[in-house]
Protein backbone atom coordinates (compact mmCIF):
# COMPACT_ATOMS: atom_id res chain seq x y z
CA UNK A 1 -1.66 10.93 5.54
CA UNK A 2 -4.10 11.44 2.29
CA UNK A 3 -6.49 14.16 2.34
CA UNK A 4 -9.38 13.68 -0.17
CA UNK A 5 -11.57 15.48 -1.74
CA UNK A 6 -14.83 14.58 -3.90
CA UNK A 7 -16.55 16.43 -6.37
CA UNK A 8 -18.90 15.49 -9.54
CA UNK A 9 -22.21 14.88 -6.86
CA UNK A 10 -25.04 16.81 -8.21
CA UNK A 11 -28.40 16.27 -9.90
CA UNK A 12 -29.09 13.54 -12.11
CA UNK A 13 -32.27 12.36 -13.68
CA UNK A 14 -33.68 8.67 -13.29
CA UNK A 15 -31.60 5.98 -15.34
CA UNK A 16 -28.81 8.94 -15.77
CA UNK A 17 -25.62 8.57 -14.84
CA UNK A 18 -22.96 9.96 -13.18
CA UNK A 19 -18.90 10.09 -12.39
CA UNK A 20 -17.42 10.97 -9.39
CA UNK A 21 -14.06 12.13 -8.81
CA UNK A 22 -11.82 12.05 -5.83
CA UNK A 23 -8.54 14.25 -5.64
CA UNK A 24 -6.07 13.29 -3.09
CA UNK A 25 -3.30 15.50 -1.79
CA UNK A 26 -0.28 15.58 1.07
CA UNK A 27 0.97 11.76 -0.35
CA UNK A 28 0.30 9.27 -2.89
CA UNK A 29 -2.45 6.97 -3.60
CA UNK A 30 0.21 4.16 -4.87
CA UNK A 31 0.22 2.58 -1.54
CA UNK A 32 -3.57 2.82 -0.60
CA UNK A 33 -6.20 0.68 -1.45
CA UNK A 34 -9.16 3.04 -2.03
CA UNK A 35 -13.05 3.00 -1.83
CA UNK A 36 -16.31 4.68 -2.02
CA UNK A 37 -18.80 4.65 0.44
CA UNK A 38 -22.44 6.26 0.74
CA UNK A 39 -24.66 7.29 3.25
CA UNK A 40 -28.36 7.49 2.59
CA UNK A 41 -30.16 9.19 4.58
CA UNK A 42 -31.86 7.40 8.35
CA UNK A 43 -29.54 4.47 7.01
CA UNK A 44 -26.21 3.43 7.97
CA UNK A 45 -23.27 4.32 5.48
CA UNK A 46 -22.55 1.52 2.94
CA UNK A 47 -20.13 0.16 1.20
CA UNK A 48 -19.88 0.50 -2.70
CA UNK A 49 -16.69 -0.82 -3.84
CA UNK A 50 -13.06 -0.74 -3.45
CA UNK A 51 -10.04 -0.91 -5.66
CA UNK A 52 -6.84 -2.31 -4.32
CA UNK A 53 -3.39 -1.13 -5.03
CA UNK A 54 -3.11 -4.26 -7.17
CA UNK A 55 -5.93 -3.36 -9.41
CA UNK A 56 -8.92 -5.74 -8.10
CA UNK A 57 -11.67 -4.61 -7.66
CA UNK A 58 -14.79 -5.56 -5.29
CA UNK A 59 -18.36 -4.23 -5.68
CA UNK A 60 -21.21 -4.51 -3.31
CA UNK A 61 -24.11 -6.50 -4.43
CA UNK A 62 -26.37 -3.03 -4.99
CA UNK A 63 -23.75 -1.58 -7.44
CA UNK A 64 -22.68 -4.57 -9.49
CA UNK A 65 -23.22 -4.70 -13.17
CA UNK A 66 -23.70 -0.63 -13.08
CA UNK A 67 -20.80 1.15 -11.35
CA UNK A 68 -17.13 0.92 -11.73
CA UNK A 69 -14.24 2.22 -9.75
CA UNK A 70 -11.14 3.50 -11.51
CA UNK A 71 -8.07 4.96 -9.99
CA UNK A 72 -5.31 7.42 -12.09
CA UNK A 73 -2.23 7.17 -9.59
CA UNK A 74 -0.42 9.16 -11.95
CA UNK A 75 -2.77 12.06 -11.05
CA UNK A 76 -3.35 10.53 -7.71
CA UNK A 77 -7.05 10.68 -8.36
CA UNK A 78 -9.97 7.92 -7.82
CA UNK A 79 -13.50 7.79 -9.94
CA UNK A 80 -16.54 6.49 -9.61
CA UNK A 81 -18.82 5.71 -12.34
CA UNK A 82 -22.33 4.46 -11.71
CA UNK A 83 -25.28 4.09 -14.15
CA UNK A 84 -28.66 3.54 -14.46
CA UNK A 85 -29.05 5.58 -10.89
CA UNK A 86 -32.61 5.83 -9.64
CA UNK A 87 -34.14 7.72 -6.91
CA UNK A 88 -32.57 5.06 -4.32
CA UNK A 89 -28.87 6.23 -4.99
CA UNK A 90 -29.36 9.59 -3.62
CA UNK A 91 -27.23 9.66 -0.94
CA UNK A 92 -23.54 11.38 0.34
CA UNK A 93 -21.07 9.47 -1.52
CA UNK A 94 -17.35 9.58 0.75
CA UNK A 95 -14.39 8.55 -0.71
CA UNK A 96 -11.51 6.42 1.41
CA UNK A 97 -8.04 5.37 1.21
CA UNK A 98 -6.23 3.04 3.39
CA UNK A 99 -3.14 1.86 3.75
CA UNK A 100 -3.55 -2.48 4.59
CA UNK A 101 -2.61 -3.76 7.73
CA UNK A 102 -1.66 -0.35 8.80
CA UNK A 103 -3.89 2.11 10.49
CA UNK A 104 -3.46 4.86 8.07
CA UNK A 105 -6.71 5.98 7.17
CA UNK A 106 -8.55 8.67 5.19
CA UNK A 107 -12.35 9.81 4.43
CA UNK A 108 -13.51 12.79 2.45
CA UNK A 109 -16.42 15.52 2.78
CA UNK A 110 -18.88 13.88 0.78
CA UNK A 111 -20.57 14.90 -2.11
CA UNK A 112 -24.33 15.19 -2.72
CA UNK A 113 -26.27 13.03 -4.99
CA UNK A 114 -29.77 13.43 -5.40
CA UNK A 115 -31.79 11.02 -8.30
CA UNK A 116 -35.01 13.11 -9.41
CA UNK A 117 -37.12 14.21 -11.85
């Protein structure tokens, strides 16, 4: 099973952007559809988008038009870019992998990202 790990959460200014990174270890992404996720706080985690093993990608309706998912299987390593971020985004952003119809699973740590000036 995948473990992940995020980094690139940090500071960032209103209407900055930013790129996460996810690094996954002990087997390879190839076979799992992977995702970010975010949990703001006193709210329930949410859903930002996901990238499947055959390249399509889905977005939720509060990233659209400013964040994109990538994934480097080569490097077995999953971004996420988002811009125009604004005090709303700050949140712990988790990255996932999952194998379909299967009940292999994997979450990250988190990493912090806080939109201030």
């Amino acid at each position: 099973q995948v473990q992940l790990v995020e980094s690139g959460g940090g500071l960032v200014q209103p209407g900055g952007s930013l790129k996460l990174s996810c690094a996954a270890s002990g087997d390879s992404l190839d076979r799992y559809e992977v995702g970010w996720s975010r949990r703001i706080p006193g709210k329930e985690r949410e859903l930002i988008a996901t990238l499947t093993t055959f390249h399509f990608e889905h977005y939720a309706q509060v990233a659209k038009g400013r964040a994109t998912i990538s994934r480097d299987n080569a490097k077995n390593m999953v971004f996420l870019q988002m811009n125009n971020l604004g005090p709303e985004d700050s949140a712990i952003y988790y990255c996932h992998a999952r194998v379909v119809s299967t009940t292999v699973s994997s979450w990250g740590q988190g990493t912090q990202v806080a939109v201030t000036s």
